[in-house]
N, C-alpha and C. Protein backbone atom coordinates (compact mmCIF):
# COMPACT_ATOMS: atom_id res chain seq x y z
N UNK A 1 -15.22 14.90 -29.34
CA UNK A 1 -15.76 13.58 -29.10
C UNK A 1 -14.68 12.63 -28.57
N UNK A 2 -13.54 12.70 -28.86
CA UNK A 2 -12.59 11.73 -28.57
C UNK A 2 -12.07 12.34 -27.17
N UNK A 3 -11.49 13.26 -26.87
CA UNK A 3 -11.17 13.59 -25.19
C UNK A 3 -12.31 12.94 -24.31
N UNK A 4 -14.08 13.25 -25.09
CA UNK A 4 -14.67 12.68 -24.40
C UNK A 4 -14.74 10.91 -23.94
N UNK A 5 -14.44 10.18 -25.01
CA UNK A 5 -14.14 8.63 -25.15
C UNK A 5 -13.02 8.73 -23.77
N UNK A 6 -11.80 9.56 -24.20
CA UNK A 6 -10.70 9.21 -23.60
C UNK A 6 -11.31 9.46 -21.70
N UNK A 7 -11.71 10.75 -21.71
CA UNK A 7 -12.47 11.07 -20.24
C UNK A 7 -12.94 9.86 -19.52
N UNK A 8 -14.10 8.94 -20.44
CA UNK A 8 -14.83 7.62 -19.96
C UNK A 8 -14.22 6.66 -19.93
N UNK A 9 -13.04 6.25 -20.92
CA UNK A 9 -12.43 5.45 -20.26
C UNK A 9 -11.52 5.63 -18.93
N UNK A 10 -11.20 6.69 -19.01
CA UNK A 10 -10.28 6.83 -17.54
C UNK A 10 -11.08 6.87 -16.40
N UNK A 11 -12.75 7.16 -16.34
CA UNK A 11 -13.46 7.13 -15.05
C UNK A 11 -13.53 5.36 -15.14
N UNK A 12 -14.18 5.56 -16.35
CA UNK A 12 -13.95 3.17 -16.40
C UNK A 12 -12.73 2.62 -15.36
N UNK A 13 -11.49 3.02 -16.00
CA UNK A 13 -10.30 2.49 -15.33
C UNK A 13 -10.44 2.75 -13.25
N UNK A 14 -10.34 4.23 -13.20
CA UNK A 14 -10.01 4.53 -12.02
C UNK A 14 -11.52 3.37 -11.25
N UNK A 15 -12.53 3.53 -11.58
CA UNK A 15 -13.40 2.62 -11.02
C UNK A 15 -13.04 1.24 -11.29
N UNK A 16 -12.89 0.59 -12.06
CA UNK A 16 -11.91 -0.59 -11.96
C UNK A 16 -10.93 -1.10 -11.01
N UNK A 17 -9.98 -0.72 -11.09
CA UNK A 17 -9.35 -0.20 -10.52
C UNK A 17 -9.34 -1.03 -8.87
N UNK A 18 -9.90 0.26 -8.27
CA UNK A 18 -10.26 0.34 -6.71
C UNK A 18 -9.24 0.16 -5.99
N UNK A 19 -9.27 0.10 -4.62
CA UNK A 19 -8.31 0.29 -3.55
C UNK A 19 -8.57 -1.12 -2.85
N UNK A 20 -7.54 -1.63 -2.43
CA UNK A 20 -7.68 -3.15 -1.02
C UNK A 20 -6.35 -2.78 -0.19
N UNK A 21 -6.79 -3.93 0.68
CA UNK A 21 -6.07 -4.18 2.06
C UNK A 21 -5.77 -5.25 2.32
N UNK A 22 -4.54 -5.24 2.73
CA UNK A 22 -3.70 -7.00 3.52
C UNK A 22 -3.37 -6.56 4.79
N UNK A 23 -4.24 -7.42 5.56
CA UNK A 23 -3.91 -7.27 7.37
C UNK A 23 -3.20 -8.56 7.66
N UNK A 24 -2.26 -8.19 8.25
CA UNK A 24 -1.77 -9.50 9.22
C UNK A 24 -1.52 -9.09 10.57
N UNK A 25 -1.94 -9.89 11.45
CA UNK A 25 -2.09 -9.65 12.73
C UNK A 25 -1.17 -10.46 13.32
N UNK A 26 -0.46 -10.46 14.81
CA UNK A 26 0.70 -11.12 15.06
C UNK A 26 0.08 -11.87 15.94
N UNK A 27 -1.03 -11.86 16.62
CA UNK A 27 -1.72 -12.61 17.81
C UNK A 27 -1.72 -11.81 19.13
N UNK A 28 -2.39 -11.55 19.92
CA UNK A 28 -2.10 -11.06 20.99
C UNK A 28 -2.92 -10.09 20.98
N UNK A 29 -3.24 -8.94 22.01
CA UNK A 29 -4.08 -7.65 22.02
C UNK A 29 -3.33 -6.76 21.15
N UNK A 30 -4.11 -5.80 20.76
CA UNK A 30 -3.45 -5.14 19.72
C UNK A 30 -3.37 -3.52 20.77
N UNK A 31 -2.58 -2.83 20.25
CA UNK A 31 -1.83 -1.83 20.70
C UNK A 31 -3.02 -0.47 20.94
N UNK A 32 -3.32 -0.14 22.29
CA UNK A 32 -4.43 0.62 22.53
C UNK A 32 -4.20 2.16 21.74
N UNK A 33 -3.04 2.75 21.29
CA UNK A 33 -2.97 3.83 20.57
C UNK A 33 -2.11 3.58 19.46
N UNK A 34 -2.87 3.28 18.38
CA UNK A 34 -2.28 2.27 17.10
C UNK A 34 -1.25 3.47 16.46
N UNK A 35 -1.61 4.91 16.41
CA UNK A 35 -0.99 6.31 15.90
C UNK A 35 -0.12 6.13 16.57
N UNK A 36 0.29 6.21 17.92
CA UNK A 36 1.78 6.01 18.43
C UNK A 36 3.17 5.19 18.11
N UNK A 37 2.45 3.71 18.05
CA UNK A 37 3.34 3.11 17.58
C UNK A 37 3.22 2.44 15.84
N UNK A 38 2.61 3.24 15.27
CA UNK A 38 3.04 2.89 14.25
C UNK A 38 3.67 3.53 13.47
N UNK A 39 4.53 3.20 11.71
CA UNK A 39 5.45 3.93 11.05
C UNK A 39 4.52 3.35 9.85
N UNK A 40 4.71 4.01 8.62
CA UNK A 40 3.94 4.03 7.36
C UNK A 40 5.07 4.58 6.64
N UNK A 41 5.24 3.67 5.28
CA UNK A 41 5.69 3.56 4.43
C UNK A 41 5.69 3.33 2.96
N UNK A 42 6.23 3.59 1.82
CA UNK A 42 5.56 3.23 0.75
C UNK A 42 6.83 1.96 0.36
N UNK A 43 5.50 1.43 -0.14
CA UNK A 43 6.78 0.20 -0.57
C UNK A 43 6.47 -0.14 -2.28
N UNK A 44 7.35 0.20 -3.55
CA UNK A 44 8.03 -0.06 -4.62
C UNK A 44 7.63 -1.19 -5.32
N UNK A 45 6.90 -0.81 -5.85
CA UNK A 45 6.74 -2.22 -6.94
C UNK A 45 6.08 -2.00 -8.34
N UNK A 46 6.39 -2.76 -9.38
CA UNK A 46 6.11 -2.14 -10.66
C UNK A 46 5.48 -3.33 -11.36
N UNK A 47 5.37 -3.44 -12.78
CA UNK A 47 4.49 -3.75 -13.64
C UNK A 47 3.51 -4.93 -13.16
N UNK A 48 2.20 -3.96 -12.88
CA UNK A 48 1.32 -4.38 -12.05
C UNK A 48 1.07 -5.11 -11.05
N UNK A 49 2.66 -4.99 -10.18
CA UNK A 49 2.84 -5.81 -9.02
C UNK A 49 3.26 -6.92 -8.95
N UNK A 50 4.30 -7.18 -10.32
CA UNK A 50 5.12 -7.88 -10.63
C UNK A 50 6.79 -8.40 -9.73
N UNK A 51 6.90 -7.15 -9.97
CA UNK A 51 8.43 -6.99 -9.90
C UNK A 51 8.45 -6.00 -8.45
N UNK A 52 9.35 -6.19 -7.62
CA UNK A 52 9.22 -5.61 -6.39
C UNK A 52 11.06 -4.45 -6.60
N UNK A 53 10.60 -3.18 -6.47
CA UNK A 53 12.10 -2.18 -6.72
C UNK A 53 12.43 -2.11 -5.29
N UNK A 54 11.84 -2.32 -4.09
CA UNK A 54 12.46 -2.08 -2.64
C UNK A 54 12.63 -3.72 -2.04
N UNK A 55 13.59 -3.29 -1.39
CA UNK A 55 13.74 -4.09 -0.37
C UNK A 55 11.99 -4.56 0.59
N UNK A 56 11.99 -6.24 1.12
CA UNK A 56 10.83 -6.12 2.04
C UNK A 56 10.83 -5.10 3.07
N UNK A 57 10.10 -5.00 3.59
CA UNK A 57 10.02 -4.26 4.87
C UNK A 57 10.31 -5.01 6.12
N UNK A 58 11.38 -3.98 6.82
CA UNK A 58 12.38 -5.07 7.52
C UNK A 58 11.80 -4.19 8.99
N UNK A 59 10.93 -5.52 9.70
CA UNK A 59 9.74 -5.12 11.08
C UNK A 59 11.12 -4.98 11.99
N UNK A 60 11.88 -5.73 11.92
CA UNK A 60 13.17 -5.92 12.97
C UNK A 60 13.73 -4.25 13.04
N UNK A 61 13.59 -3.59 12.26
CA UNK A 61 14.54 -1.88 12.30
C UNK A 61 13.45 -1.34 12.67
N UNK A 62 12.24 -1.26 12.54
CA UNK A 62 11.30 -0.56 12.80
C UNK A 62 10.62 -0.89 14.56
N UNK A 63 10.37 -2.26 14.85
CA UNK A 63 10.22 -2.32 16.06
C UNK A 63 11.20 -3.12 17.21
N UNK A 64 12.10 -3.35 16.91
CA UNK A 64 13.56 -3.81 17.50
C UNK A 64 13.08 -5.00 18.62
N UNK A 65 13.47 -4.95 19.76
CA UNK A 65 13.32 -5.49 20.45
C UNK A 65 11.42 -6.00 21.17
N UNK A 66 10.89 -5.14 20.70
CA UNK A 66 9.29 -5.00 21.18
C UNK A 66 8.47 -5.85 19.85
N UNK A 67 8.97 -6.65 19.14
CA UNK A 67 8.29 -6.83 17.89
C UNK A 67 7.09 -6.29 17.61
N UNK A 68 6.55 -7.03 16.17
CA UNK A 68 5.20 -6.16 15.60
C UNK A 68 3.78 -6.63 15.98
N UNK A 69 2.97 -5.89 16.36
CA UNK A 69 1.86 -6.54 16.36
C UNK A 69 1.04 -6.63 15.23
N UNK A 70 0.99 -5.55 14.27
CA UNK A 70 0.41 -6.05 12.81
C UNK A 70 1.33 -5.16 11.59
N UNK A 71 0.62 -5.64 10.61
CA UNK A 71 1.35 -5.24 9.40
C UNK A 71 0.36 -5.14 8.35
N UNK A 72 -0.01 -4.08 7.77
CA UNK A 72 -1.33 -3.66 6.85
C UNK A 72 -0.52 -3.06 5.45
N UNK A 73 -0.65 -3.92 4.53
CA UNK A 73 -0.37 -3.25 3.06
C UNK A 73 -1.53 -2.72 2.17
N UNK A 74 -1.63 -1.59 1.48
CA UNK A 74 -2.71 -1.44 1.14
C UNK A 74 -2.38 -0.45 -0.01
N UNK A 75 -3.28 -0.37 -0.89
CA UNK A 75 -3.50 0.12 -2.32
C UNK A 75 -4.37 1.43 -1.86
N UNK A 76 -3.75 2.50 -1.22
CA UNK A 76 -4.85 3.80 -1.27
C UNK A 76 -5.10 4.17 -3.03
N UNK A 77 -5.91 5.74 -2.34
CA UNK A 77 -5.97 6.58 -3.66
C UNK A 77 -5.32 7.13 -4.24
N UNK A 78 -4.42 7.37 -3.25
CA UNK A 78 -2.72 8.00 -3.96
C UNK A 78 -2.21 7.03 -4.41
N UNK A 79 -1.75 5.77 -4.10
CA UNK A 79 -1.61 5.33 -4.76
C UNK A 79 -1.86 4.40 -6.25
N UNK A 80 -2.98 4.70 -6.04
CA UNK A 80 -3.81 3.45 -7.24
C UNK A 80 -3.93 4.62 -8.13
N UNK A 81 -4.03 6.21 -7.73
CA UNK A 81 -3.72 7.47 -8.90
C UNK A 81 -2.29 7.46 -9.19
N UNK A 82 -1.05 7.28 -8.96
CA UNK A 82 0.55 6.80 -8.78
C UNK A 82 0.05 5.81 -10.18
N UNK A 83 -0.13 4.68 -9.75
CA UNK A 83 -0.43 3.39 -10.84
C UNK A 83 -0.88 3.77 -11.89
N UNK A 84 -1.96 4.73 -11.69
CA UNK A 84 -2.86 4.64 -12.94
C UNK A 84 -2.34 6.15 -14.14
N UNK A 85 -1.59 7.19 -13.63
CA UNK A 85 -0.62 7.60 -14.13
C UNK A 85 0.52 7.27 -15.31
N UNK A 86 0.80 6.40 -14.42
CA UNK A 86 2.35 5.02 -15.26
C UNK A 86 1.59 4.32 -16.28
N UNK A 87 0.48 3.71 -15.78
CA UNK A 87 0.11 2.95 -16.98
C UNK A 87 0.31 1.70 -16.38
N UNK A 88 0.56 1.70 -15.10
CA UNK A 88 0.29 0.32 -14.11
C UNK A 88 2.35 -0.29 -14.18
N UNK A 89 3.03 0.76 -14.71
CA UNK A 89 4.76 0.07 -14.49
C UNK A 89 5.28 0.78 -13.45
N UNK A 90 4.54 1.48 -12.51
CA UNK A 90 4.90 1.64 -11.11
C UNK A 90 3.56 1.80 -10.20
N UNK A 91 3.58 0.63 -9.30
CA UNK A 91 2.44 0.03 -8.84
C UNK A 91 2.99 0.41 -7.28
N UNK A 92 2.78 1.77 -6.63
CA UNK A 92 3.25 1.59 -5.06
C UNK A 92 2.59 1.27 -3.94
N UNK A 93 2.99 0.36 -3.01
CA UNK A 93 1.99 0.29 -1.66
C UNK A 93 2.06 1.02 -1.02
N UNK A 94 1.56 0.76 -0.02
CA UNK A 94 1.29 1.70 1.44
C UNK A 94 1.70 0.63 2.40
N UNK A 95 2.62 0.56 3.39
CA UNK A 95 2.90 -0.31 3.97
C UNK A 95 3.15 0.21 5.52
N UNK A 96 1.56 -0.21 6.44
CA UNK A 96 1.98 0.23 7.77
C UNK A 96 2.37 -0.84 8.84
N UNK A 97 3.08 -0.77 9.62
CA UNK A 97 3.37 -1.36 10.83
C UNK A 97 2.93 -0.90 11.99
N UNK A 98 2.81 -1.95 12.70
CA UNK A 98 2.33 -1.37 14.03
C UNK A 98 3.24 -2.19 15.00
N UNK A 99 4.05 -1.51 15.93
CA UNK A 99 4.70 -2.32 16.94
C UNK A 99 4.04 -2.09 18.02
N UNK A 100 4.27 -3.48 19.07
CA UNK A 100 3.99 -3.73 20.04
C UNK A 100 4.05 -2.69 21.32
């Protein structure tokens, strides 16, 4: 009976939970083959998105001279399973860029 409790709360949680997205867009047309120029990254952060363990994400090394046209952070399933693992004291993003 109790694995079972424990089972329902963890479908509770993971549905709780859920996955989002932060778009920022730089202005301008956006890049006709977004897979080409973009790089994806995980970016470090812990008790429930408190405390940040990486450095920001620095668009200047990634698209140099051509700057960015967007920047999408986002909570997948790997990661929000990452989180929900820990107990929510390592909370990682997904952090893509897209250069120009």
């Amino acid at each position: 009976m109790r694995s079972l409790l424990v089972l329902g709360g963890l479908l509770v949680a993971s549905v709780v939970t859920g996955c989002h997205k932060i778009y920022y867009h730089n202005g301008g047309p956006l890049v006709a083959n977004k897979a080409a120029a973009s790089v994806n990254e995980w970016h470090h952060v812990g008790v429930i998105g408190l405390v940040e363990f990486s450095e920001p994400v620095d668009l200047k090394r990634y698209c140099s001279a051509k700057g960015w046209s967007a920047v999408e952070t986002e909570n997948s399933f790997l990661s929000g399973l990452v989180s929900l693992v820990t107990y929510g004291l390592y909370t990682p993003r997904e952090a893509n860029v897209v250069c120009k």
